[in-house]
C-alpha atoms as a PDB file:
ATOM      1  CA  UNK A   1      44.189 158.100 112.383  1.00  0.00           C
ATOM      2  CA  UNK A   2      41.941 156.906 114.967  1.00  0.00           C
ATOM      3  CA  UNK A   3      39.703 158.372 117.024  1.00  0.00           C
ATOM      4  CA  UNK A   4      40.288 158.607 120.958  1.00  0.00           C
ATOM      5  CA  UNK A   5      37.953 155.196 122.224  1.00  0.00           C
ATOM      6  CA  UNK A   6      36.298 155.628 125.922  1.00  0.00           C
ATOM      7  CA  UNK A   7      35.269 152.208 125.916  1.00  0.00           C
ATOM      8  CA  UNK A   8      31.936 150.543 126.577  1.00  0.00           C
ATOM      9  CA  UNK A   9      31.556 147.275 128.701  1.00  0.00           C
ATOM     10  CA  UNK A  10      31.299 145.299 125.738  1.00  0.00           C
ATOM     11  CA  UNK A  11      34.315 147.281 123.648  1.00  0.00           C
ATOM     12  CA  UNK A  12      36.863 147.819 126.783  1.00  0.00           C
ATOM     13  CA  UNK A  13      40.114 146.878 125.678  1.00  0.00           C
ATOM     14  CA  UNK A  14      42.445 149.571 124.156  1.00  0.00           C
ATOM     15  CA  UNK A  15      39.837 152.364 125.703  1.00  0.00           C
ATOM     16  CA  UNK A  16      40.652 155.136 128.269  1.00  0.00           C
ATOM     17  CA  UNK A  17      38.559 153.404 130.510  1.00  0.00           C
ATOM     18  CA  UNK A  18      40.793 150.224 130.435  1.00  0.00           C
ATOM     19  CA  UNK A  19      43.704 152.593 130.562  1.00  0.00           C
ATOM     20  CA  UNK A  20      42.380 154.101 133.908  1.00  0.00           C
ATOM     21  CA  UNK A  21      41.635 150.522 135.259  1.00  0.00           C
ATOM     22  CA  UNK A  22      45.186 149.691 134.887  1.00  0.00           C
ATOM     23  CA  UNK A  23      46.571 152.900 136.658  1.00  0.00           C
ATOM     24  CA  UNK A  24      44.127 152.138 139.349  1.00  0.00           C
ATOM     25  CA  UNK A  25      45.777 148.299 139.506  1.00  0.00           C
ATOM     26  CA  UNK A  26      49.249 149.832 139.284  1.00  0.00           C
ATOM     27  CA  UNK A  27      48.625 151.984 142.558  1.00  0.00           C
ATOM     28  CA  UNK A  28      46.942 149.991 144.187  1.00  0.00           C
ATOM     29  CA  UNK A  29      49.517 147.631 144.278  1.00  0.00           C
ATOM     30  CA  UNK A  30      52.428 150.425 145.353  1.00  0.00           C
ATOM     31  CA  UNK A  31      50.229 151.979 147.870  1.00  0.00           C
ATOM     32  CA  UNK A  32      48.632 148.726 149.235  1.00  0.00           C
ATOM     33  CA  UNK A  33      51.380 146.514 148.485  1.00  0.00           C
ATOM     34  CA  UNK A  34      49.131 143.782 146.898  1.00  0.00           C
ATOM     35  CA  UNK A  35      47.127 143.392 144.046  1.00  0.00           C
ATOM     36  CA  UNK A  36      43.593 145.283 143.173  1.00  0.00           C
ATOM     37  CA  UNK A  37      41.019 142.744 144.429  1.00  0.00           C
ATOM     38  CA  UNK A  38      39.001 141.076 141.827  1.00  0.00           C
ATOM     39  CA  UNK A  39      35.604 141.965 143.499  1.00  0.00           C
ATOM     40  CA  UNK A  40      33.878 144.562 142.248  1.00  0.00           C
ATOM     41  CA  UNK A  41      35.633 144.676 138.896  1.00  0.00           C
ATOM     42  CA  UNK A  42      32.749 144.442 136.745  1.00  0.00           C
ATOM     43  CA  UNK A  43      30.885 147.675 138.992  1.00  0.00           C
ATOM     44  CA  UNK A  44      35.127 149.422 138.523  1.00  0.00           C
ATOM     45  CA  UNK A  45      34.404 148.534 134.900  1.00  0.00           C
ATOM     46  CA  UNK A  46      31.349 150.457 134.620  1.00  0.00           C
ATOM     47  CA  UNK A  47      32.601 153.545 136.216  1.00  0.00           C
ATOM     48  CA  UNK A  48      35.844 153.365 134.434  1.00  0.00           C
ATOM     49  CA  UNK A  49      33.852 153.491 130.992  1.00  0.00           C
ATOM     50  CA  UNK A  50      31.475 156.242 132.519  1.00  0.00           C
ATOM     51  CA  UNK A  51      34.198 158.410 133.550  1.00  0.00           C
ATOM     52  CA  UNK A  52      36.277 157.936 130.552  1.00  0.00           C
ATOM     53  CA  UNK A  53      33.205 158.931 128.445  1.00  0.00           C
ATOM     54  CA  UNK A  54      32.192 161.519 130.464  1.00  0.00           C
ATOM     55  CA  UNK A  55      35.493 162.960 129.943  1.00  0.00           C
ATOM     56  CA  UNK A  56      35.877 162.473 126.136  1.00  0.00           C
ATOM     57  CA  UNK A  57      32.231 164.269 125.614  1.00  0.00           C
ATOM     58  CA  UNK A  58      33.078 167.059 127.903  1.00  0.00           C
ATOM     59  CA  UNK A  59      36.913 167.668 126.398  1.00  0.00           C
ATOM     60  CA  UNK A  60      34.919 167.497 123.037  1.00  0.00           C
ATOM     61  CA  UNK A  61      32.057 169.739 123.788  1.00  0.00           C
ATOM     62  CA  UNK A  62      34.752 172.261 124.533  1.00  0.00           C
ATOM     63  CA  UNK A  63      37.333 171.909 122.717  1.00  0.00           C
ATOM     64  CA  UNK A  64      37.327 175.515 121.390  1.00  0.00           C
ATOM     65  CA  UNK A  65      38.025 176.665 124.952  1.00  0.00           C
ATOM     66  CA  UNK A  66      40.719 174.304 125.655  1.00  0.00           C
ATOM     67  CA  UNK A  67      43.180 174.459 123.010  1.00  0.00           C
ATOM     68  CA  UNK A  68      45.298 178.359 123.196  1.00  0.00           C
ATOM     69  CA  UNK A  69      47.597 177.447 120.643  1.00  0.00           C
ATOM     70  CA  UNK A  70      49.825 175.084 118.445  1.00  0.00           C
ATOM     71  CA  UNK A  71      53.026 175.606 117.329  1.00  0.00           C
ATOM     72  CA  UNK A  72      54.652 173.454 114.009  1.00  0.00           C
ATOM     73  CA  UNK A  73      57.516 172.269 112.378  1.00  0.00           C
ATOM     74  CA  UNK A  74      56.993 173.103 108.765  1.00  0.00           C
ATOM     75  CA  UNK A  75      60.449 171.464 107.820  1.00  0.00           C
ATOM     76  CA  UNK A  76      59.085 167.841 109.732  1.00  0.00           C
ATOM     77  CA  UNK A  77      55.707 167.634 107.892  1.00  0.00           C
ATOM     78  CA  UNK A  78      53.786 169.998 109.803  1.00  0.00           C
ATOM     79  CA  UNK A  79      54.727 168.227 113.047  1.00  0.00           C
ATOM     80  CA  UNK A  80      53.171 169.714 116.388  1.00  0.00           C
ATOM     81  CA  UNK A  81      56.159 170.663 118.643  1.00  0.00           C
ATOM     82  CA  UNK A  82      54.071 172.723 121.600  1.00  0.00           C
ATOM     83  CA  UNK A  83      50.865 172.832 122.456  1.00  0.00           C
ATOM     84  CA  UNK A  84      49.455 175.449 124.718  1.00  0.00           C
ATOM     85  CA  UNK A  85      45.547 174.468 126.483  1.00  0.00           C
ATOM     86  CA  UNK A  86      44.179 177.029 128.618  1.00  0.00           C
ATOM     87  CA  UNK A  87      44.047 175.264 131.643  1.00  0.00           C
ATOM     88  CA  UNK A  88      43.894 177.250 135.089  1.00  0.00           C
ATOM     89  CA  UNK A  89      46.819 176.225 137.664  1.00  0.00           C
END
């Protein structure tokens, strides 16, 4: 299985950055009723990849405080069926 990708400039598609950058088009549009400009898209591309490995190092750095618990289905190869993270509301 592979690992979670944040994406770099040079590596972008199939990351979370690219991911976010196409949420961001998506309500753009619906908001603003027109599509995300093109300018600036290389400076969205850098943030997007920041953010998105920001994110991945932080989730990963604590991980131990995140996930509360994991429940499986022994009978469908050990397949996860709930998953509790200890996130405040």
């Amino acid at each position: 299985m592979a690992g979670l990708k944040a994406g770099t400039s040079a590596d972008f598609s199939g990351s979370l950055a690219e991911a976010i950058e196409q949420a961001l088009a998506k309500e753009w549009q619906t908001v603003k009723g027109s599509a995300l400009p093109g300018d600036g898209s290389d400076d969205r591309k850098l943030l997007w990849v920041a953010v998105a490995n920001g994110l991945l190092n932080y989730l990963k750095a604590n991980q131990n405080d995140i996930l509360t618990s994991i429940t499986l289905d022994s009978s469908a190869a050990n397949t996860v069926t709930a998953l509790e993270l200890n996130v405040p509301e």
